[in-house]
Protein backbone atom coordinates (compact mmCIF):
# COMPACT_ATOMS: atom_id res chain seq x y z
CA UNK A 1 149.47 92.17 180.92
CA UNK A 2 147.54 94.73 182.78
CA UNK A 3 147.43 95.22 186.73
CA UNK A 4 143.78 94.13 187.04
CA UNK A 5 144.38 91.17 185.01
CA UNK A 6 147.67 90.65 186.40
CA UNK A 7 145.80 90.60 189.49
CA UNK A 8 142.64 88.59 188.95
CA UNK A 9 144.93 85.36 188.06
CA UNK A 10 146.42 85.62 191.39
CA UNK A 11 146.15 83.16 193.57
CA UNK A 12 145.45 83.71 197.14
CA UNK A 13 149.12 82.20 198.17
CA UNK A 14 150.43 85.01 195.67
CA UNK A 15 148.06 87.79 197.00
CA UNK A 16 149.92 86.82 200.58
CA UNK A 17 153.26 86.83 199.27
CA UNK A 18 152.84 90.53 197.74
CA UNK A 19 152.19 91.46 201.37
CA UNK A 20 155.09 89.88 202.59
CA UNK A 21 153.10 86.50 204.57
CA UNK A 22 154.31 82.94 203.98
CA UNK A 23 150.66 81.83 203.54
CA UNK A 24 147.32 82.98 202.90
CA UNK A 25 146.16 81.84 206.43
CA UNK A 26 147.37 83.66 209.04
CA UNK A 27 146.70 85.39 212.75
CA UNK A 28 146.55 89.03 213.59
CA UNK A 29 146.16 90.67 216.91
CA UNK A 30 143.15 93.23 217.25
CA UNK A 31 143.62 96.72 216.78
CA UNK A 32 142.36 97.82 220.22
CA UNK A 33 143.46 94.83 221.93
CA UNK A 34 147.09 93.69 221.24
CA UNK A 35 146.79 89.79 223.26
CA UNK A 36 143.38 88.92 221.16
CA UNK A 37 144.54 87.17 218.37
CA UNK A 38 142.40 87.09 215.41
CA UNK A 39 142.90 83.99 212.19
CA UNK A 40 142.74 85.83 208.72
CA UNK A 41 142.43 84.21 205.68
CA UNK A 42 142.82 85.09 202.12
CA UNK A 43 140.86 82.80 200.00
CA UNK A 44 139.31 83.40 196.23
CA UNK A 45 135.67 82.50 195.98
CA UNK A 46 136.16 79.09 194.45
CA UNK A 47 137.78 78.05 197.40
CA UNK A 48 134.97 78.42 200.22
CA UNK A 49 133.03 75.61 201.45
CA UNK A 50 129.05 75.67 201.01
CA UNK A 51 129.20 76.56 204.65
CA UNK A 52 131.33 79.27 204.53
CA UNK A 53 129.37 80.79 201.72
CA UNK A 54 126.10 80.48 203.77
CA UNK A 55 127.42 82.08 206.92
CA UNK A 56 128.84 84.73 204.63
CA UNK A 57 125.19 85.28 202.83
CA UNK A 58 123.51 84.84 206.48
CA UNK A 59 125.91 87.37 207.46
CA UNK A 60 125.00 89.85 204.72
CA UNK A 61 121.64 89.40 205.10
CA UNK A 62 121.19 89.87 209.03
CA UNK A 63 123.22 92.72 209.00
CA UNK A 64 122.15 94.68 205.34
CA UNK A 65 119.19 92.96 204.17
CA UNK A 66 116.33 95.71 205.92
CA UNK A 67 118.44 98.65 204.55
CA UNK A 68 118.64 97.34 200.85
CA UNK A 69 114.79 96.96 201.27
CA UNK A 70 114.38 100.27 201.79
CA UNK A 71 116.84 101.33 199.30
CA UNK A 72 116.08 103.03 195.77
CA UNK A 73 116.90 99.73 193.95
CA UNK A 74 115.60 97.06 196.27
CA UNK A 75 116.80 93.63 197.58
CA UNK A 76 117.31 90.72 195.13
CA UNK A 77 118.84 87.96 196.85
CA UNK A 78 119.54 86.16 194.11
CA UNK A 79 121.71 88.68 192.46
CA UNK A 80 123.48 89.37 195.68
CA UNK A 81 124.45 85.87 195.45
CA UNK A 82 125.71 86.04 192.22
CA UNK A 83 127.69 89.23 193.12
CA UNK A 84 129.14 88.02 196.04
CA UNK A 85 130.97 84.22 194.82
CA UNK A 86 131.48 85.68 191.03
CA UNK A 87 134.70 84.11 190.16
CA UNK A 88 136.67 87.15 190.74
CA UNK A 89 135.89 87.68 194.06
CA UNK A 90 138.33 87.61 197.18
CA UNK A 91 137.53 87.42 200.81
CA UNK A 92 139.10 88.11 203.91
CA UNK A 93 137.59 85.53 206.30
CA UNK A 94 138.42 86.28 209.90
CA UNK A 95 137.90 83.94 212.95
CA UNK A 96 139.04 83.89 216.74
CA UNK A 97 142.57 81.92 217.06
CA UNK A 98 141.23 79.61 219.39
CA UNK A 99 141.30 76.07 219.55
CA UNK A 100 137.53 75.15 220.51
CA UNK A 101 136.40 77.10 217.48
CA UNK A 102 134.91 75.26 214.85
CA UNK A 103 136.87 74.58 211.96
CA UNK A 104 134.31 76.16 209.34
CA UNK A 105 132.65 79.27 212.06
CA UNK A 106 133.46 82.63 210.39
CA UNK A 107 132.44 85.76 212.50
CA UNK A 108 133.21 88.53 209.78
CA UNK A 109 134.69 88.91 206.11
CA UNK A 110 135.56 91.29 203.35
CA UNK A 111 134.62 90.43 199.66
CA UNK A 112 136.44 92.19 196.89
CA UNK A 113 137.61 92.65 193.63
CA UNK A 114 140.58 94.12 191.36
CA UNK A 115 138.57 95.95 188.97
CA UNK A 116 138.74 99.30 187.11
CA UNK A 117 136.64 102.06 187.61
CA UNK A 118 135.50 104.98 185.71
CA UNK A 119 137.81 108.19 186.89
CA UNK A 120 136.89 111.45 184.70
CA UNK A 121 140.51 112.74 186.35
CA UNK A 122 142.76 110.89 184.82
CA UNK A 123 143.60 110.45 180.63
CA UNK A 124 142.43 107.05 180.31
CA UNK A 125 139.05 107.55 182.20
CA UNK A 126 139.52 104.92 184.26
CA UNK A 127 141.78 103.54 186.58
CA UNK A 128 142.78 99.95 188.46
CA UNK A 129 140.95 99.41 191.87
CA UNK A 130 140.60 97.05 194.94
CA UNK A 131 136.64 97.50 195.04
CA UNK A 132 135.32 96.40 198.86
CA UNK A 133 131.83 95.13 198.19
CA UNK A 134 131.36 93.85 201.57
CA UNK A 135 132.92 94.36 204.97
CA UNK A 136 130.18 92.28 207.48
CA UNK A 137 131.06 91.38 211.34
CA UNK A 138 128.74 89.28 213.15
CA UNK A 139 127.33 91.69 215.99
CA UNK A 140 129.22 89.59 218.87
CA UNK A 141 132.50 91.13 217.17
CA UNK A 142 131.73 94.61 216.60
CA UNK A 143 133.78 97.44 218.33
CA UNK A 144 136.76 95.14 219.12
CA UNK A 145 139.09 97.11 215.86
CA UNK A 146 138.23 94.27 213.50
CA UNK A 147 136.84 96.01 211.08
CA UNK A 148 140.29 97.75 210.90
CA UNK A 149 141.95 95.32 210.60
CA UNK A 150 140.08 94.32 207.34
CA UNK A 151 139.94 96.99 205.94
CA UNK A 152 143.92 97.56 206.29
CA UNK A 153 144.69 94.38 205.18
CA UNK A 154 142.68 94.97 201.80
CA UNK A 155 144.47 98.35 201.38
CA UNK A 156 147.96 96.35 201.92
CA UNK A 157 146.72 93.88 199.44
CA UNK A 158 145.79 96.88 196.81
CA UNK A 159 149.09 98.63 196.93
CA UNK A 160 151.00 95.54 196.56
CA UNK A 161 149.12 94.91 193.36
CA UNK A 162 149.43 98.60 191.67
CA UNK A 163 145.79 99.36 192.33
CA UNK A 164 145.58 103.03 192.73
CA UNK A 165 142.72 103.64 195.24
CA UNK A 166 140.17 101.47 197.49
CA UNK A 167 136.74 102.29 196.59
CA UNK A 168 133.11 101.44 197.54
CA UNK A 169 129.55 102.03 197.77
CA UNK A 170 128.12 102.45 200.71
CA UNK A 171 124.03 103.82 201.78
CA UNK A 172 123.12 106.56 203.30
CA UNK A 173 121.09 105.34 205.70
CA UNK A 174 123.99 103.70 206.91
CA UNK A 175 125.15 105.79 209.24
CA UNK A 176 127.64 103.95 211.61
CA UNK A 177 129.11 102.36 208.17
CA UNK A 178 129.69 105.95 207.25
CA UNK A 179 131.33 107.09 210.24
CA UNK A 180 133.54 104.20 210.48
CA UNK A 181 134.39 104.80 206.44
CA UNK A 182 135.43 108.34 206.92
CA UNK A 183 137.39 107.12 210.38
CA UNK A 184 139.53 105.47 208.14
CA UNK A 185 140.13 108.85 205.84
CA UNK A 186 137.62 107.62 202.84
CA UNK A 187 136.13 110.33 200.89
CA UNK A 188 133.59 110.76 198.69
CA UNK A 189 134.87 109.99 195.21
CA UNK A 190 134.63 111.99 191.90
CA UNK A 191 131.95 109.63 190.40
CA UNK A 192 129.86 109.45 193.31
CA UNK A 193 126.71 110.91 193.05
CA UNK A 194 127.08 113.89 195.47
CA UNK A 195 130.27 115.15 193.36
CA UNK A 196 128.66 115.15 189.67
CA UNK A 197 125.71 116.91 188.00
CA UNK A 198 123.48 115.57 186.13
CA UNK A 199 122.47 118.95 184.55
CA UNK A 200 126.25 118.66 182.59
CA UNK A 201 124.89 115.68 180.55
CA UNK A 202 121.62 117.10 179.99
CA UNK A 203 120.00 114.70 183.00
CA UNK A 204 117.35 116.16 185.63
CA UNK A 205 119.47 116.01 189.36
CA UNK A 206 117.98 113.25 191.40
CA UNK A 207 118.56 112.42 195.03
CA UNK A 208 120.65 109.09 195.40
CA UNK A 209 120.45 106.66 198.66
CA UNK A 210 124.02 105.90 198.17
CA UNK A 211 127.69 107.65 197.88
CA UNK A 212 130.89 106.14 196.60
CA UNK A 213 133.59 106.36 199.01
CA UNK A 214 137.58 106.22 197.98
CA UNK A 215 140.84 105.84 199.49
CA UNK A 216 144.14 106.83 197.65
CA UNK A 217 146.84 103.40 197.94
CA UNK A 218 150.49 104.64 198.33
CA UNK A 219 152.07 103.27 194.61
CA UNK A 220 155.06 100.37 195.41
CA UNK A 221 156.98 99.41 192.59
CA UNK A 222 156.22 95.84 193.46
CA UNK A 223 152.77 97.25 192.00
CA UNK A 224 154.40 96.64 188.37
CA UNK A 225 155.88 93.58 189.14
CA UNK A 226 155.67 90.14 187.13
C-alpha cells in the first residue's frame, strides 16, 4: 500500500500515535508564551459537529472571503464547502485550555490532506504530500505563536507519515500570510507559477494571483511503516 493511501485510512488516534501522543486531543503551550496553554485536536472531517464546521466556514470566510473575490478565479462558497469537509480532510482544531470555554468554541484550525503532487524533479513526477489548504485564526488570537504551532504540528504529522514536503497555495495579495509562510522557511515550489514557463509548452506567460509555497519534511523510517 502506498504512503498517501496508507495515510488517508488513518485514523486521527493513529495520526497521534505516529507523533508520539496518547490521543488525538491534547494541550500545547504557545510558542511565544510558555504558561498559555492551548487544546489541539486532531480530528478527520467526519468527525466535526455541524457547529464546528460552521465556525470553521465562518472562520474562512471572515478572514479570506474579500481576497478570493478579488482573485483571478473568484469565490464559490459552495465549492469551498465541498473542499473543505471532503472525506479526506484533517483538521487541527485549536482552543484555549480553559475551563469556562465552551465545549464546541474553536478560535483557529488547519485543514489538510495526504495527497500527491505533481514534482517535474523527481522520476515518478510526482511525489506524497501533507497539502495545508487552510490555516485560519480568529483575529482575537493572532500574534500569540499559534499559527506556529499549527503549522509545526502538521509538519510533525507529515514526516511521521513518509510525506516528503508540506505544500500550499497561498495569494498574493496576501501579504502577512506570505511573510509568516516564508518565516517558517517555505519557498516557492517548482510547480508554482513564478518557477515555470509557459513559453516551454507552447502557452503565452500570464500573470498568476497566487504562488505555491513548499517545505522539505525530514524522512523517518517510521514514514514506511505498517
Amino acid at each position: 500500500m502506498d504512503l498517501v493511501k496508507r495515510a488517508n485510512r488513518a485514523s486521527a488516534s493513529t495520526i497521534a500515535q505516529r507523533i508520539h501522543l496518547s490521543t488525538p486531543d491534547f494541550l500545547h503551550p504557545s510558542s511565544l508564551d510558555d504558561q498559555a496553554r492551548w487544546r489541539v485536536q486532531i480530528k478527520c472531517a467526519h468527525e466535526l459537529s455541524n457547529q464546528v464546521k460552521k465556525q470553521c466556514f465562518e472562520m474562512f470566510e471572515s478572514n479570506m472571503k474579500q481576497i478570493y473575490l478579488r482573485s483571478m478565479d473568484g469565490y464559490n462558497p459552495q465549492e469551498k464547502v465541498r473542499e473543505l469537509f471532503a472525506q479526506e480532510s484533517r483538521f487541527l482544531l485549536l482552543s484555549p485550555a480553559v475551563v469556562d470555554q465552551a465545549p464546541e468554541t474553536i478560535d483557529g484550525f488547519l485543514m489538510w490532506r495526504f495527497d500527491f503532487e505533481e514534482c517535474p524533479s523527481v522520476e515518478a513526477g510526482e511525489t506524497e504530500v501533507a497539502y495545508c489548504y487552510e490555516i485560519q485564526l480568529k483575529s482575537s488570537s493572532r500574534g500569540k505563536g499559534l499559527g506556529k504551532v499549527l503549522m509545526a504540528t502538521l509538519e510533525r504529522i507529515g514526516a511521521s507519515w513518509g510525506m516528503k514536503k508540506v505544500m500550499l497555495t497561498v495569494q498574493l495579495e496576501n501579504e502577512r500570510a506570505l511573510s509568516f509562510y516564508r518565516s517558517l522557511n517555505f519557498l516557492p515550489d517548482e510547480i508554482s507559477p513564478s518557477q515555470t514557463d509557459p513559453e516551454e509548452e507552447g502557452g503565452e506567460p500570464a500573470a498568476a494571483d497566487y504562488e505555491i509555497l513548499s517545505k522539505p519534511l525530514p524522512q523517518h523510517p517510521s514514514g514506511s511503516a505498517s
